[in-house]
Protein backbone atom coordinates (compact mmCIF):
# COMPACT_ATOMS: atom_id res chain seq x y z
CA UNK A 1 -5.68 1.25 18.29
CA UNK A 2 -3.77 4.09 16.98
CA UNK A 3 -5.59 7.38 18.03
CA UNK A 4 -5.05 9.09 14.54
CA UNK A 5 -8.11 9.36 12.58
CA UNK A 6 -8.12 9.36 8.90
CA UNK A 7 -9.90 10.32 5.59
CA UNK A 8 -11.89 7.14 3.84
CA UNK A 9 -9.08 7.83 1.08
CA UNK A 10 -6.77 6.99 3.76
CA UNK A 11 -7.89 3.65 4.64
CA UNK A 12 -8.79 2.63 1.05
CA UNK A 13 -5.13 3.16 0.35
CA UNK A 14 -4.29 1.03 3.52
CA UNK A 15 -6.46 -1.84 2.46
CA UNK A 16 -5.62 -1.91 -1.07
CA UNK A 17 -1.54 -2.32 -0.06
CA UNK A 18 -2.85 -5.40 2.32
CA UNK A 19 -3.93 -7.21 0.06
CA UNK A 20 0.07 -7.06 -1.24
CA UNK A 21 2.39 -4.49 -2.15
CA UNK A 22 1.86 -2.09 -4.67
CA UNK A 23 3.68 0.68 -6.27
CA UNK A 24 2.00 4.30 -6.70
CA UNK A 25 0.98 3.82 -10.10
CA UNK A 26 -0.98 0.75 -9.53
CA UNK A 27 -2.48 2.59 -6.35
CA UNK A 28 -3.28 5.70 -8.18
CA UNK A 29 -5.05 3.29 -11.28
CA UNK A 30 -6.88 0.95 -8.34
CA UNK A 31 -8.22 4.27 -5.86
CA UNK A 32 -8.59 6.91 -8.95
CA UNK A 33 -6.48 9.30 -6.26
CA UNK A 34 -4.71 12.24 -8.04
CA UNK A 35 -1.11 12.13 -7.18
CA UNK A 36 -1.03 14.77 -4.28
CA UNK A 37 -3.89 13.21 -2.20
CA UNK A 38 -2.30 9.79 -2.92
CA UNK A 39 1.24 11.06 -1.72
CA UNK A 40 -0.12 12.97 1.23
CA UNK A 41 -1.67 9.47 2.20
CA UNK A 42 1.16 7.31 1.41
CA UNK A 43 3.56 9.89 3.35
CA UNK A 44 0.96 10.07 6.60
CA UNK A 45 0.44 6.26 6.94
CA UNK A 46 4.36 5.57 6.54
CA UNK A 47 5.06 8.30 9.20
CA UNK A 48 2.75 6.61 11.64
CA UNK A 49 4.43 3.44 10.56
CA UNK A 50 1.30 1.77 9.20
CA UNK A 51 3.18 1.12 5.86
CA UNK A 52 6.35 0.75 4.31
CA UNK A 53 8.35 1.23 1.20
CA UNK A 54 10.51 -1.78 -0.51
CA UNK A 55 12.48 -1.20 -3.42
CA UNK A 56 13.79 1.41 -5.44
CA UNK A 57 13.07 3.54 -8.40
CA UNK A 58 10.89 1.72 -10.75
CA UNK A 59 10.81 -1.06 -8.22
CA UNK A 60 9.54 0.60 -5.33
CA UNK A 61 6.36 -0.49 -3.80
CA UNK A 62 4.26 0.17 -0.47
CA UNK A 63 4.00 -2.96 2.05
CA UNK A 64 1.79 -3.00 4.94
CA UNK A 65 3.51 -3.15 8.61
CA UNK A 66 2.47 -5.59 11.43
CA UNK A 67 1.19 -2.49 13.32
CA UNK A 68 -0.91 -1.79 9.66
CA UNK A 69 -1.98 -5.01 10.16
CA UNK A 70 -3.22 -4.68 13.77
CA UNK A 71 -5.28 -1.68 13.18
CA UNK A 72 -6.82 -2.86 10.07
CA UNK A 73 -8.30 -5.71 11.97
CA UNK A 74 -9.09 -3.31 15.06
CA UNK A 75 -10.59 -1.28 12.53
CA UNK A 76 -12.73 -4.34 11.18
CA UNK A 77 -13.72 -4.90 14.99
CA UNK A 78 -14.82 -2.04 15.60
CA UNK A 79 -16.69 -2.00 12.24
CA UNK A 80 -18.66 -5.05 13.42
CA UNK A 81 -19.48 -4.61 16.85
């Protein structure tokens, strides 16, 4: 699991993008975020390669990584346990 440890806004951001891409508007709408704690998140979990971005412009949208994938469901282990 990765070591980082993030804010709850974080990982509400990560979960809503699993459940398929979105773009920043629909994120910002779907977490209520204002735009600089939304791009602060969206920039962190894309650095530690949690996330991705697809598209361009108007078309560009957020996808969640294999290694996204991973620690969500590390994540939901640990949650569990």
């Amino acid at each position: 699991m990765s070591k980082n440890l993030y804010p709850i806004h974080y990982l509400e951001v990560l979960k809503e993008i699993e459940k398929g891409e979105k773009s920043f508007t629909e994120l910002r709408e779907i977490t209520k975020l204002d735009r600089n704690k939304l791009w602060r998140a969206l920039t962190r979990l894309q650095l530690d390669g949690l996330i991705q971005k697809v598209g361009e412009g108007r078309n560009e949208k957020y996808r969640v990584t294999e290694k996204g994938r991973e620690y969500l469901k590390q994540l939901k282990e640990l949650v569990m346990t």
